[in-house]
C-alpha atoms as a PDB file:
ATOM      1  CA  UNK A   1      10.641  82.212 170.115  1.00  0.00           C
ATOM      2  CA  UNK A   2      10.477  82.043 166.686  1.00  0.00           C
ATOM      3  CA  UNK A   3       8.840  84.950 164.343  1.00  0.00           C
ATOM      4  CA  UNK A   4       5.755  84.355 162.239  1.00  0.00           C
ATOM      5  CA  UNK A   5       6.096  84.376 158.418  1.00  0.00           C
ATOM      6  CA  UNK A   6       4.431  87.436 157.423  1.00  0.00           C
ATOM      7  CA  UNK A   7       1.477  87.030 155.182  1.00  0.00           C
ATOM      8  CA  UNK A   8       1.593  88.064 151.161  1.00  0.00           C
ATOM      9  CA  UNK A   9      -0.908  90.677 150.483  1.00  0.00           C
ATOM     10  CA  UNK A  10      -2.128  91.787 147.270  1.00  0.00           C
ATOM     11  CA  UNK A  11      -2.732  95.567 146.389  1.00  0.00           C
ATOM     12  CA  UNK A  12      -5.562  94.828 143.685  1.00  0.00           C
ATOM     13  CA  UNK A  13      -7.075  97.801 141.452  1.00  0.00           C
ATOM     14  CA  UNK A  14      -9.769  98.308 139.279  1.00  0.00           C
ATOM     15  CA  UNK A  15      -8.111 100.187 135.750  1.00  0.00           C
ATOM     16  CA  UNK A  16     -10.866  99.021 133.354  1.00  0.00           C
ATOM     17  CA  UNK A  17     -15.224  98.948 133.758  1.00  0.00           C
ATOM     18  CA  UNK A  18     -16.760  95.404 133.364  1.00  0.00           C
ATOM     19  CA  UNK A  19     -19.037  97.210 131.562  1.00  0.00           C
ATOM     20  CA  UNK A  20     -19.442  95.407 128.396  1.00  0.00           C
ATOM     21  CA  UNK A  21     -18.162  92.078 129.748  1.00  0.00           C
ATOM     22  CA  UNK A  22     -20.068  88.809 131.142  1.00  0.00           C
ATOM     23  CA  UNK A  23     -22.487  89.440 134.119  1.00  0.00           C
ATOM     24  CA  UNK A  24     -20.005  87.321 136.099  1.00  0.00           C
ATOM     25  CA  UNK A  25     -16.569  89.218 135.689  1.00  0.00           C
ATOM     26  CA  UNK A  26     -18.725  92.249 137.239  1.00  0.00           C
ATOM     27  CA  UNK A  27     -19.906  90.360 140.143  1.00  0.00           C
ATOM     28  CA  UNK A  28     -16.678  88.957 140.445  1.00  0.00           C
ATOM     29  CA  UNK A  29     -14.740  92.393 141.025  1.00  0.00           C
ATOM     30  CA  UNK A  30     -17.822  93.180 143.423  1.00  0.00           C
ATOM     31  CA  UNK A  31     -16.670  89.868 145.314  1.00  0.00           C
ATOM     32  CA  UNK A  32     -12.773  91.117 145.843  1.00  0.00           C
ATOM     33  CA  UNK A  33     -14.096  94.411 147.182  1.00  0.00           C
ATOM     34  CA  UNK A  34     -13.731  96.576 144.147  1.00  0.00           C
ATOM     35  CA  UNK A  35     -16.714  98.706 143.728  1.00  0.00           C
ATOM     36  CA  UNK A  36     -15.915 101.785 141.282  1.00  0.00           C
ATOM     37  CA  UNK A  37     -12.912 102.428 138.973  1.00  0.00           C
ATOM     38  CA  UNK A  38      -9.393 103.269 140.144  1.00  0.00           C
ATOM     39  CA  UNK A  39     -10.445 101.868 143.640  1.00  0.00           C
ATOM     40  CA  UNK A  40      -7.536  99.878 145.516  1.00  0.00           C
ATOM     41  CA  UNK A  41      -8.068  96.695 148.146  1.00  0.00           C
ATOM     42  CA  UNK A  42      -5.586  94.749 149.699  1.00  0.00           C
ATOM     43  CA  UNK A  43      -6.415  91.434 150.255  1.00  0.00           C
ATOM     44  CA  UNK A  44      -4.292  88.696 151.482  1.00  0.00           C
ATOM     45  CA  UNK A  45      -2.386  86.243 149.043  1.00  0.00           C
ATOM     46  CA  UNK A  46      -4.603  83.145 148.569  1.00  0.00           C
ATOM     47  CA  UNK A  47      -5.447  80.690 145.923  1.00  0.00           C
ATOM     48  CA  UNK A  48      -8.986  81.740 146.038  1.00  0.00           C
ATOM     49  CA  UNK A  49      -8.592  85.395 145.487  1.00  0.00           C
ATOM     50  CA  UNK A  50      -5.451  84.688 143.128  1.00  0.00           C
ATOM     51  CA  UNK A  51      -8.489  82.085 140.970  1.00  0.00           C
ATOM     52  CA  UNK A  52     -10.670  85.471 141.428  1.00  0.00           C
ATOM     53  CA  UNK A  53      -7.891  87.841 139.767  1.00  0.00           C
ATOM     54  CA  UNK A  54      -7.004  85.806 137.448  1.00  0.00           C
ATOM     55  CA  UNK A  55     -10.825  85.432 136.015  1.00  0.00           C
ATOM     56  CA  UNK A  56     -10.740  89.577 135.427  1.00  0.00           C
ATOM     57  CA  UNK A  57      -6.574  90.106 134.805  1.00  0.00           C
ATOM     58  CA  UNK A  58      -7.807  92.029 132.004  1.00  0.00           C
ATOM     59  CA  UNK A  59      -9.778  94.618 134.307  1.00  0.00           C
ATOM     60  CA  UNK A  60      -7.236  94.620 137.061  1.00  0.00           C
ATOM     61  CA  UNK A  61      -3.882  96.039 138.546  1.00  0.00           C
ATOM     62  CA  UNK A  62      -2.052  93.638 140.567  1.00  0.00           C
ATOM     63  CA  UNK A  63       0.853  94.400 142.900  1.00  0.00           C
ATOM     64  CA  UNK A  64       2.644  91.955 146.072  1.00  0.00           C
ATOM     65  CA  UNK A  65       3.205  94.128 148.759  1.00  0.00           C
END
């Protein structure tokens, strides 16, 4: 047997309001998941969400778990 490559996942926060930025880097938080400040999601590594977090870096906390 061999083992499965375990996934990347990405521990994504929400440090600064989108308040005051484009329409589209607020629905774009909404779209990963992150709803009000200081909430957390972990979503898995992918080159969609990674496109996502790197539209709102400036907003965001990123870790690799």
């Amino acid at each position: 047997m061999t083992k499965a490559k375990k996934e990347k996942v990405l521990r994504i926060t929400l440090v600064r309001s989108p308040i005051g930025y484009e329409k589209s880097q607020g629905d774009t938080a909404r779209a990963l998941g992150l709803r009000k400040m200081h909430s957390t999601v972990e979503l898995q590594d992918s080159s969609t969400v990674r496109g996502m977090v790197f539209k709102i870096r400036h907003l965001l906390k990123v870790e690799e778990v």
